[in-house]
C-alpha atoms as a PDB file:
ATOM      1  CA  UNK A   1      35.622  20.578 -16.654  1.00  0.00           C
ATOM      2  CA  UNK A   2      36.567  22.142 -13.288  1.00  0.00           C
ATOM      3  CA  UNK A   3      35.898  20.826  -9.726  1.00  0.00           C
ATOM      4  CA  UNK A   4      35.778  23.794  -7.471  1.00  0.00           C
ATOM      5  CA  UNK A   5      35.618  23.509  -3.094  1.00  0.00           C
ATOM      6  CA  UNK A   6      36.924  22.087  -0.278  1.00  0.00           C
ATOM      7  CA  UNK A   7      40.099  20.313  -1.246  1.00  0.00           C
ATOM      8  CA  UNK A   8      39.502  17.389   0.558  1.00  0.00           C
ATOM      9  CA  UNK A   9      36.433  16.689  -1.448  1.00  0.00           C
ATOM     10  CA  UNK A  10      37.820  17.327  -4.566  1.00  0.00           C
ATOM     11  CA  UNK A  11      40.506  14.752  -4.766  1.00  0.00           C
ATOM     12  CA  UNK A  12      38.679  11.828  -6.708  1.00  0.00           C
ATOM     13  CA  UNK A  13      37.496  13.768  -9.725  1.00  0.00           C
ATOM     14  CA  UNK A  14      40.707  14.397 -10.721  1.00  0.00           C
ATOM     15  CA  UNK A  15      40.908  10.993 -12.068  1.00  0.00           C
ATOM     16  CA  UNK A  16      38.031  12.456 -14.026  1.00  0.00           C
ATOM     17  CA  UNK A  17      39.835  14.775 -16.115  1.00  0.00           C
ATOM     18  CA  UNK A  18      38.700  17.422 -13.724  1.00  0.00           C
ATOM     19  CA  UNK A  19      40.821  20.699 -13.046  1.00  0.00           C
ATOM     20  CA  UNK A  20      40.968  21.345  -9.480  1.00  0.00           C
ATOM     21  CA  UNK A  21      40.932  24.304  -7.870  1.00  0.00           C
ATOM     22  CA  UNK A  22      40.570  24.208  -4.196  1.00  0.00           C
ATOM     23  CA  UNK A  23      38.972  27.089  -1.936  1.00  0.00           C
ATOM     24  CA  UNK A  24      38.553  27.297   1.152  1.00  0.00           C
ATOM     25  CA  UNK A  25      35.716  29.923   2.709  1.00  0.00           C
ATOM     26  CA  UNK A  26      33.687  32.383   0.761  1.00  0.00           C
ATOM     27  CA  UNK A  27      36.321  35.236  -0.491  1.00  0.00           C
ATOM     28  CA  UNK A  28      39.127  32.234  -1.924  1.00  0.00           C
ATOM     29  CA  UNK A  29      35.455  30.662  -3.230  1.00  0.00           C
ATOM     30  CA  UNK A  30      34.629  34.024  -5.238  1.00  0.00           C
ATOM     31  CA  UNK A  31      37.869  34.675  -5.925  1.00  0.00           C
ATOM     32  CA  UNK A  32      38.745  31.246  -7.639  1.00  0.00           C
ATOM     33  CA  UNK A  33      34.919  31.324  -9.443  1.00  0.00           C
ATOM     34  CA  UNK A  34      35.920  35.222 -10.936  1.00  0.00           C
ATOM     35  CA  UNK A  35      39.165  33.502 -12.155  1.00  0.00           C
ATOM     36  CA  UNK A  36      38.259  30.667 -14.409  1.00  0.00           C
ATOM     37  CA  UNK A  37      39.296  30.392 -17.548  1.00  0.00           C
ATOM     38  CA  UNK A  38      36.703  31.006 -20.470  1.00  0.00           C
ATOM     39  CA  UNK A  39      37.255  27.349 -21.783  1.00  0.00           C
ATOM     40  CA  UNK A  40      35.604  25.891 -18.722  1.00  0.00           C
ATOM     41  CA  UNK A  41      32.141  25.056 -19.700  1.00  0.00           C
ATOM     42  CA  UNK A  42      31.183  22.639 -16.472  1.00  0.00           C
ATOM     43  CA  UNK A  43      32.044  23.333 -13.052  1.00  0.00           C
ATOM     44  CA  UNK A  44      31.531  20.577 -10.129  1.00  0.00           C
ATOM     45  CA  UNK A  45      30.959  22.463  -6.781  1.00  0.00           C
ATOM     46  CA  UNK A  46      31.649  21.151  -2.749  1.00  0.00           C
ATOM     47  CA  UNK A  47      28.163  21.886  -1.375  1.00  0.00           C
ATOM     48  CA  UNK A  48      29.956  24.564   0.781  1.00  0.00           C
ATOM     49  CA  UNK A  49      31.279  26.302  -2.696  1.00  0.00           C
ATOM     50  CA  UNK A  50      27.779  26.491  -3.881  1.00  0.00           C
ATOM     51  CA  UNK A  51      26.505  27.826  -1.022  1.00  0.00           C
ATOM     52  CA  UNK A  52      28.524  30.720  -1.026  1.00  0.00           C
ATOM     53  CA  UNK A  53      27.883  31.379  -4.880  1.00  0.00           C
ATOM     54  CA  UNK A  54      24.424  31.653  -4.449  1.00  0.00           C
ATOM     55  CA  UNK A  55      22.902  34.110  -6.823  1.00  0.00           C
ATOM     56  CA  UNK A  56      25.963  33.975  -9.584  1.00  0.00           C
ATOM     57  CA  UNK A  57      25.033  30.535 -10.202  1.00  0.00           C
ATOM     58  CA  UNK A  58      22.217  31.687 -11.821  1.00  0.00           C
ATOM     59  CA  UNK A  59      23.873  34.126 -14.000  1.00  0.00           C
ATOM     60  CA  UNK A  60      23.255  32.534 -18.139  1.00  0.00           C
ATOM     61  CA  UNK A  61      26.598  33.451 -18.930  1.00  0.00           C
ATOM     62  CA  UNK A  62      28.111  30.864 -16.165  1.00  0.00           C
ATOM     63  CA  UNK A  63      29.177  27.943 -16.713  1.00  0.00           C
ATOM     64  CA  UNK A  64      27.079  24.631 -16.664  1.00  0.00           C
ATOM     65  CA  UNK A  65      27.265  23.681 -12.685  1.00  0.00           C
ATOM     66  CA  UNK A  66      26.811  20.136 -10.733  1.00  0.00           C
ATOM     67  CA  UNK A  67      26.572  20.337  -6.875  1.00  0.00           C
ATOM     68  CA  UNK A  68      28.090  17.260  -5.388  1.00  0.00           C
ATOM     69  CA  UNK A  69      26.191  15.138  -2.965  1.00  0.00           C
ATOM     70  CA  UNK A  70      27.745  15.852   0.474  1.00  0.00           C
END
């Protein structure tokens, strides 16, 4: 499970077992999403992050995503 967003939303779910991986604005967003590692199968997204996914959250070969209330 990976947590991906703003960093200072992100902070709690590490207790979770989540990975973190903290972007800030669309490019490091993309950039972080492109660069998962296969053996993430559920992402938790900032609402911001998810925003700026858009259309490759739909994408079956994605992982399973959760958008986190703001």
């Amino acid at each position: 499970m990976a947590a991906l967003g703003s960093p200072s939303q992100l902070e709690g779910y590490r207790l979770a077992g989540a990975a973190l991986y903290p972007a800030a604005g669309a490019a490091d967003v993309r950039a972080v999403w492109a660069g998962l590692p296969d053996t993430v199968c559920v992402v938790l997204l900032t609402p911001d992050a998810a925003a700026q996914l858009g259309i490759q959250l739909t994408d079956p070969a994605s992982p399973l995503t959760v958008v986190l209330p703001s």
